[in-house]
Structures are given as C-alpha cells and as structure tokens.
N, C-alpha and C. Protein backbone atom coordinates (compact mmCIF):
# COMPACT_ATOMS: atom_id res chain seq x y z
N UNK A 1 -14.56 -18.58 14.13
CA UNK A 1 -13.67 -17.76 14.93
C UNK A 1 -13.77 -18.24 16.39
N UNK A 2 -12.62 -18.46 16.59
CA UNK A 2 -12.36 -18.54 18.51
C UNK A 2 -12.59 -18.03 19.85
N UNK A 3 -14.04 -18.19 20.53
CA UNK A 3 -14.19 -16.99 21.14
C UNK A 3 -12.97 -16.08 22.26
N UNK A 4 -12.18 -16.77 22.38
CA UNK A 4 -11.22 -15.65 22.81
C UNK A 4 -10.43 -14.83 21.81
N UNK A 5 -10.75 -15.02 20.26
CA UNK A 5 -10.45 -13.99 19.38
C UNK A 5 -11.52 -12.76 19.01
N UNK A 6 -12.87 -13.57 19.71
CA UNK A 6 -13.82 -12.36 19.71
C UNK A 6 -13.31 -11.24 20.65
N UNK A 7 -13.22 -11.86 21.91
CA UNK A 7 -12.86 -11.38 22.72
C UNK A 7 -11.52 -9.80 22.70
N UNK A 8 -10.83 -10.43 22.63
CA UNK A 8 -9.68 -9.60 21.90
C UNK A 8 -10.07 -8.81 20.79
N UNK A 9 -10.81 -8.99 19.42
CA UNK A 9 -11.06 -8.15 18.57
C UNK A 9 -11.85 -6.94 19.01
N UNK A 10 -12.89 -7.21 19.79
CA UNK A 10 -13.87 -6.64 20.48
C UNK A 10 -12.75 -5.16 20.96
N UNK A 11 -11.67 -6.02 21.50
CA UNK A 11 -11.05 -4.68 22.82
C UNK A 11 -10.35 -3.44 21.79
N UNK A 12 -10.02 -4.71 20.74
CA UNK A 12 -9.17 -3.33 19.44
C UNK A 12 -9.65 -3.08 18.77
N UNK A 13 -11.19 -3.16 18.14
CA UNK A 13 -12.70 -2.84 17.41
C UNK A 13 -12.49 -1.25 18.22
N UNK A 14 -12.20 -1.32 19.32
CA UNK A 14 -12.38 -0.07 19.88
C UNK A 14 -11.84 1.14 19.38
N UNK A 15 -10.45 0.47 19.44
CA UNK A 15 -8.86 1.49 19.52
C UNK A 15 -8.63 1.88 18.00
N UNK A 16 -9.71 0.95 16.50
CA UNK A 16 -9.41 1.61 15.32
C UNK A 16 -9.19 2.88 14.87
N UNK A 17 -8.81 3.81 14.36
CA UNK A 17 -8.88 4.69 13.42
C UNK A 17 -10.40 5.17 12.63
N UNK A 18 -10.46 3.82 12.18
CA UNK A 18 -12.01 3.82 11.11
C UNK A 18 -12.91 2.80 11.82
N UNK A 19 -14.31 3.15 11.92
CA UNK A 19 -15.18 2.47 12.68
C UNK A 19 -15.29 1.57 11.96
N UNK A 20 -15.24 -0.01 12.08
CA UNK A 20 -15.46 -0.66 11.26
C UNK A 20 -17.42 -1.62 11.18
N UNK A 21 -18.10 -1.26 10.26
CA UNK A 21 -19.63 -1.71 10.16
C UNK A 21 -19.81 -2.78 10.86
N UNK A 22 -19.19 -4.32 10.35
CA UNK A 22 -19.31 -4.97 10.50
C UNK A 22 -19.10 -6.02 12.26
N UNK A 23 -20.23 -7.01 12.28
CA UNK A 23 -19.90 -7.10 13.69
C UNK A 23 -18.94 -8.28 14.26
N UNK A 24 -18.12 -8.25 15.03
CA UNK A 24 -16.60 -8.83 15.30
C UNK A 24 -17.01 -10.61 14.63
N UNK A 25 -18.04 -11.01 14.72
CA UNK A 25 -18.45 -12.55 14.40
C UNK A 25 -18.18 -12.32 12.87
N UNK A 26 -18.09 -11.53 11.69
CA UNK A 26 -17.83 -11.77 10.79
C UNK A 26 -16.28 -11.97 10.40
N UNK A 27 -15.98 -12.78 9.61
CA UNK A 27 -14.39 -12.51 9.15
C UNK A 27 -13.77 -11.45 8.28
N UNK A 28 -14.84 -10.71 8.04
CA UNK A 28 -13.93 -9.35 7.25
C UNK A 28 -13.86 -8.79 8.34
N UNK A 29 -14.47 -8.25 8.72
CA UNK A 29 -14.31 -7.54 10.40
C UNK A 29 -12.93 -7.67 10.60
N UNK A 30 -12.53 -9.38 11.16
CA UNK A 30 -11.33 -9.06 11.94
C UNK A 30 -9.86 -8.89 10.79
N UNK A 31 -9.99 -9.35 9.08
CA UNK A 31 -9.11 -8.63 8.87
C UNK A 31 -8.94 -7.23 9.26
N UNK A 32 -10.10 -6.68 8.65
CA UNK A 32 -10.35 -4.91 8.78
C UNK A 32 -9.57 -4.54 9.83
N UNK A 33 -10.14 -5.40 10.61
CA UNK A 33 -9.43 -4.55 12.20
C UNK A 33 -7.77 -4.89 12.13
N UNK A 34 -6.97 -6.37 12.17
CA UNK A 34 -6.20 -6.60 11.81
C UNK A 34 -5.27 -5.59 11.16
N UNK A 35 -5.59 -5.12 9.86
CA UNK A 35 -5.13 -4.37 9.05
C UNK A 35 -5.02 -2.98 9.61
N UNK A 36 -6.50 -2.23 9.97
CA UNK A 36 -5.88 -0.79 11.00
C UNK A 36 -5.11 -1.05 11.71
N UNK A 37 -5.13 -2.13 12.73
CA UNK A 37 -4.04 -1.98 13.91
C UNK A 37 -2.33 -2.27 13.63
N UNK A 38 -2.38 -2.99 12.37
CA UNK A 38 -1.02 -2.72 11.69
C UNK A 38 -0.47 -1.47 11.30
N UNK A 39 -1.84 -1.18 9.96
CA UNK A 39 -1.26 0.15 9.84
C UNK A 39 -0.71 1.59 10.99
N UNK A 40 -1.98 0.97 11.90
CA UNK A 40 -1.88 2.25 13.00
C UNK A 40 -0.78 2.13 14.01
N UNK A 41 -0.28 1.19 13.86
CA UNK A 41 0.69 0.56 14.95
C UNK A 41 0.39 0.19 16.31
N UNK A 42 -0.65 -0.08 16.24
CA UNK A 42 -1.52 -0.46 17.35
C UNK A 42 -0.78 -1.93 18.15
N UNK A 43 -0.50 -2.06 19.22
CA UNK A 43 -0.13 -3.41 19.74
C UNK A 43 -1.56 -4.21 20.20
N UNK A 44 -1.28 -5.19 20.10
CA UNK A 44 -2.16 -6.32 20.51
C UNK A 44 -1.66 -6.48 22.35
N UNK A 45 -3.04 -6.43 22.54
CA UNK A 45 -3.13 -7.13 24.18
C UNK A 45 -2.87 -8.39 24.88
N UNK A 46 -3.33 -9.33 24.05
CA UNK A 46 -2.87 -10.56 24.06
C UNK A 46 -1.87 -11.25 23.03
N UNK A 47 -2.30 -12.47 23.00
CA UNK A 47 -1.77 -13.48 22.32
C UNK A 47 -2.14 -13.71 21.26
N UNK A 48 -3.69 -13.99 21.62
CA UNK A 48 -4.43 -14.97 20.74
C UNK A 48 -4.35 -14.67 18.98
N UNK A 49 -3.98 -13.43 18.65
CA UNK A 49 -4.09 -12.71 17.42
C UNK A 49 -2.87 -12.52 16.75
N UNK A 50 -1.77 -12.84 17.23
CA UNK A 50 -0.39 -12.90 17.01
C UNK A 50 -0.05 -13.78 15.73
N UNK A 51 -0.14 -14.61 15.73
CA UNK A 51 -0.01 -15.55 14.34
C UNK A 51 -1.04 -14.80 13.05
N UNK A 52 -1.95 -14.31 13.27
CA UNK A 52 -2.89 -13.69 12.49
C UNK A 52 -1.90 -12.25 12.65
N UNK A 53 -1.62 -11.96 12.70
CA UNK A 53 -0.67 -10.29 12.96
C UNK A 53 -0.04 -10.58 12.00
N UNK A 54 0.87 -12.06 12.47
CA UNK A 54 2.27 -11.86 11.24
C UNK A 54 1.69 -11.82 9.88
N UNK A 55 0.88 -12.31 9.81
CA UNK A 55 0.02 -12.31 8.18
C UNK A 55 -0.03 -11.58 7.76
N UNK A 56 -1.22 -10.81 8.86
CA UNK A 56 -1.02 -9.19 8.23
C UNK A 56 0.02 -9.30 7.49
N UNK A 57 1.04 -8.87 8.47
CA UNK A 57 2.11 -7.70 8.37
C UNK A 57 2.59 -8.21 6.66
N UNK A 58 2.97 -10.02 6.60
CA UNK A 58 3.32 -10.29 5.49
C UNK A 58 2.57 -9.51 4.27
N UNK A 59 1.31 -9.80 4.64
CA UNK A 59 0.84 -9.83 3.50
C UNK A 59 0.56 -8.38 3.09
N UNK A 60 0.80 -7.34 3.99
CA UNK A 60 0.49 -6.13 3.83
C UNK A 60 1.62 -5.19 2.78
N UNK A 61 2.53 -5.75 2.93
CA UNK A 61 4.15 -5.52 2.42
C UNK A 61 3.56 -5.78 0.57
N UNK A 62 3.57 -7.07 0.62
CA UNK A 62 2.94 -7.49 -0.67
C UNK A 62 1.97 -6.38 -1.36
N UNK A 63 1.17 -6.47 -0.53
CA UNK A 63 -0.13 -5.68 -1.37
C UNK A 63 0.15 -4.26 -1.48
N UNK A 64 0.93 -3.36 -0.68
CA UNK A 64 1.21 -1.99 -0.84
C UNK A 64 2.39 -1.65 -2.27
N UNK A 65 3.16 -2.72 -2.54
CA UNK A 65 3.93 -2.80 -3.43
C UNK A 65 3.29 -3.33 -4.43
N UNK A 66 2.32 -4.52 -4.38
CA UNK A 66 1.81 -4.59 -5.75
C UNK A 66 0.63 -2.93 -6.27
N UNK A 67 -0.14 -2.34 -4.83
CA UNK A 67 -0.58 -1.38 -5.75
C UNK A 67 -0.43 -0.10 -5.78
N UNK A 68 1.01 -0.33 -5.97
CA UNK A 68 1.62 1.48 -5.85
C UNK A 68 1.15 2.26 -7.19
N UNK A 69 1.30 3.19 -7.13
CA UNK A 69 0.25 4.14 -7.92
C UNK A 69 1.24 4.07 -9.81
N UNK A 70 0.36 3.99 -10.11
CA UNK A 70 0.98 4.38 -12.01
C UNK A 70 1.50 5.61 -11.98
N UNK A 71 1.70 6.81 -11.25
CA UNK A 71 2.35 8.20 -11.46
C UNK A 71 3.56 7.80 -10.61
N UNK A 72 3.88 6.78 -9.81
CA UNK A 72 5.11 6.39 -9.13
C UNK A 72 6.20 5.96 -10.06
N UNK A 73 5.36 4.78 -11.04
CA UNK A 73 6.06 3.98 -11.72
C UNK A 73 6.47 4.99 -13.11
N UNK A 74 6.04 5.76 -13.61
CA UNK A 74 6.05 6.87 -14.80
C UNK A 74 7.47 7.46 -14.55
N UNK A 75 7.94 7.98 -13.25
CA UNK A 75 9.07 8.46 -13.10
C UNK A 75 10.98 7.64 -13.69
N UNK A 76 10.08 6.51 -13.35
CA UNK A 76 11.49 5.22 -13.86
C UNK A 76 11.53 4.94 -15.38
N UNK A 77 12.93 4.80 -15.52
CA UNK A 77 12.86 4.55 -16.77
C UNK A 77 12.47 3.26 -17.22
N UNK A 78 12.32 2.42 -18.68
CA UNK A 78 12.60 1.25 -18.55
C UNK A 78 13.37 0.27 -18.39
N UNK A 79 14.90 1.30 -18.13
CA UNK A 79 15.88 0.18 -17.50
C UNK A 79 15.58 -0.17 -16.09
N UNK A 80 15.07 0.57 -15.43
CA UNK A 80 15.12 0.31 -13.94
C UNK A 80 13.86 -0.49 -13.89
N UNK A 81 13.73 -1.54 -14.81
CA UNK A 81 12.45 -2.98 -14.66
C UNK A 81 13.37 -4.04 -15.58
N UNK A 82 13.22 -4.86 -14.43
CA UNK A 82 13.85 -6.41 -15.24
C UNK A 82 12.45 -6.98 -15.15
N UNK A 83 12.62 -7.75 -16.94
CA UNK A 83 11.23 -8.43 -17.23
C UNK A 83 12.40 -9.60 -17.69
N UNK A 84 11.95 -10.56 -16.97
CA UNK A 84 12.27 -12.00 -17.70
C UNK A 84 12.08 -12.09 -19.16
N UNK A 85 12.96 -12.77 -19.85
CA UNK A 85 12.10 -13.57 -20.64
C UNK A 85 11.31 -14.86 -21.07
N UNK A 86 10.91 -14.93 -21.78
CA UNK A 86 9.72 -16.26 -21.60
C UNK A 86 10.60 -17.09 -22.28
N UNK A 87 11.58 -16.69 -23.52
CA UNK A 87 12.82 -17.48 -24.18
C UNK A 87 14.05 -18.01 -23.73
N UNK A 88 14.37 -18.93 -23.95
CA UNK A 88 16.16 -19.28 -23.11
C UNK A 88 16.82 -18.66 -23.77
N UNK A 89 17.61 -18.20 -23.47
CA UNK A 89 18.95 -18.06 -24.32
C UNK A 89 19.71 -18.82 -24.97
C-alpha cells in the first residue's frame, strides 16, 4: 500500500459507521473501509483512493445482487428467470 493511501485511509478510518479492528497497513482494512464509505456515502478527500472507489462501487452492485435473500426470490414466479440452455436448438 502507498503511503499516501495510508494517509487518506487513516482520515476515513475515522468517519466509518463500524470501527474497523484492523490496522490501516493491512489490506482488508482498506477494503472494509472502502466499502463503509460507499455504502455510507461518504466522499473521499482526496484523490489517491478514487480508482479504488470505482471498484468498490462496481463491484458492490455485483455482490448485493448476487446475495439477495432466498425470501426475495420465492415471490417470482418461474417465468420471471431466463435460464439458458446448455442445448442448441
């Protein structure tokens, strides 16, 4: 990690929601933090974390939709799921 990304994590380590254990030199840390300050809508101060943001954000989209709850999906019928098939036509 880049110390001006310590730097910066350090300032929004602060501003989380959830205290996070771990200390800013580890790399779960700065997803963790990453991830609250998305969810929380937290803006970034600088720069340096910006390319790491968009990730987040991508990848956050992904993962909330892959684990939406089984009492969500119960409500749909099975028309409202297109499953490929593995056969050509």
């Amino acid at each position: 990690m880049r110390p001006e990304e310590k730097v910066e994590l350090a300032r929004l380590l602060e501003r989380v929601p959830i205290p996070v254990k771990e200390s800013v030199d580890e790399p779960t840390s700065k997803i963790n933090v990453l991830l609250q300050a998305y969810i929380s809508g937290l803006k970034l101060d600088g720069f340096v974390l910006v390319a790491d943001m968009v990730f987040v954000q991508q990848s956050a989209g992904r993962l909330a939709l892959f684990n939406s709850s089984p009492a969500s999906r119960a409500d749909l019928d099975d028309s409202e799921f297109f499953v490929p098939s593995s056969r050509s036509a």
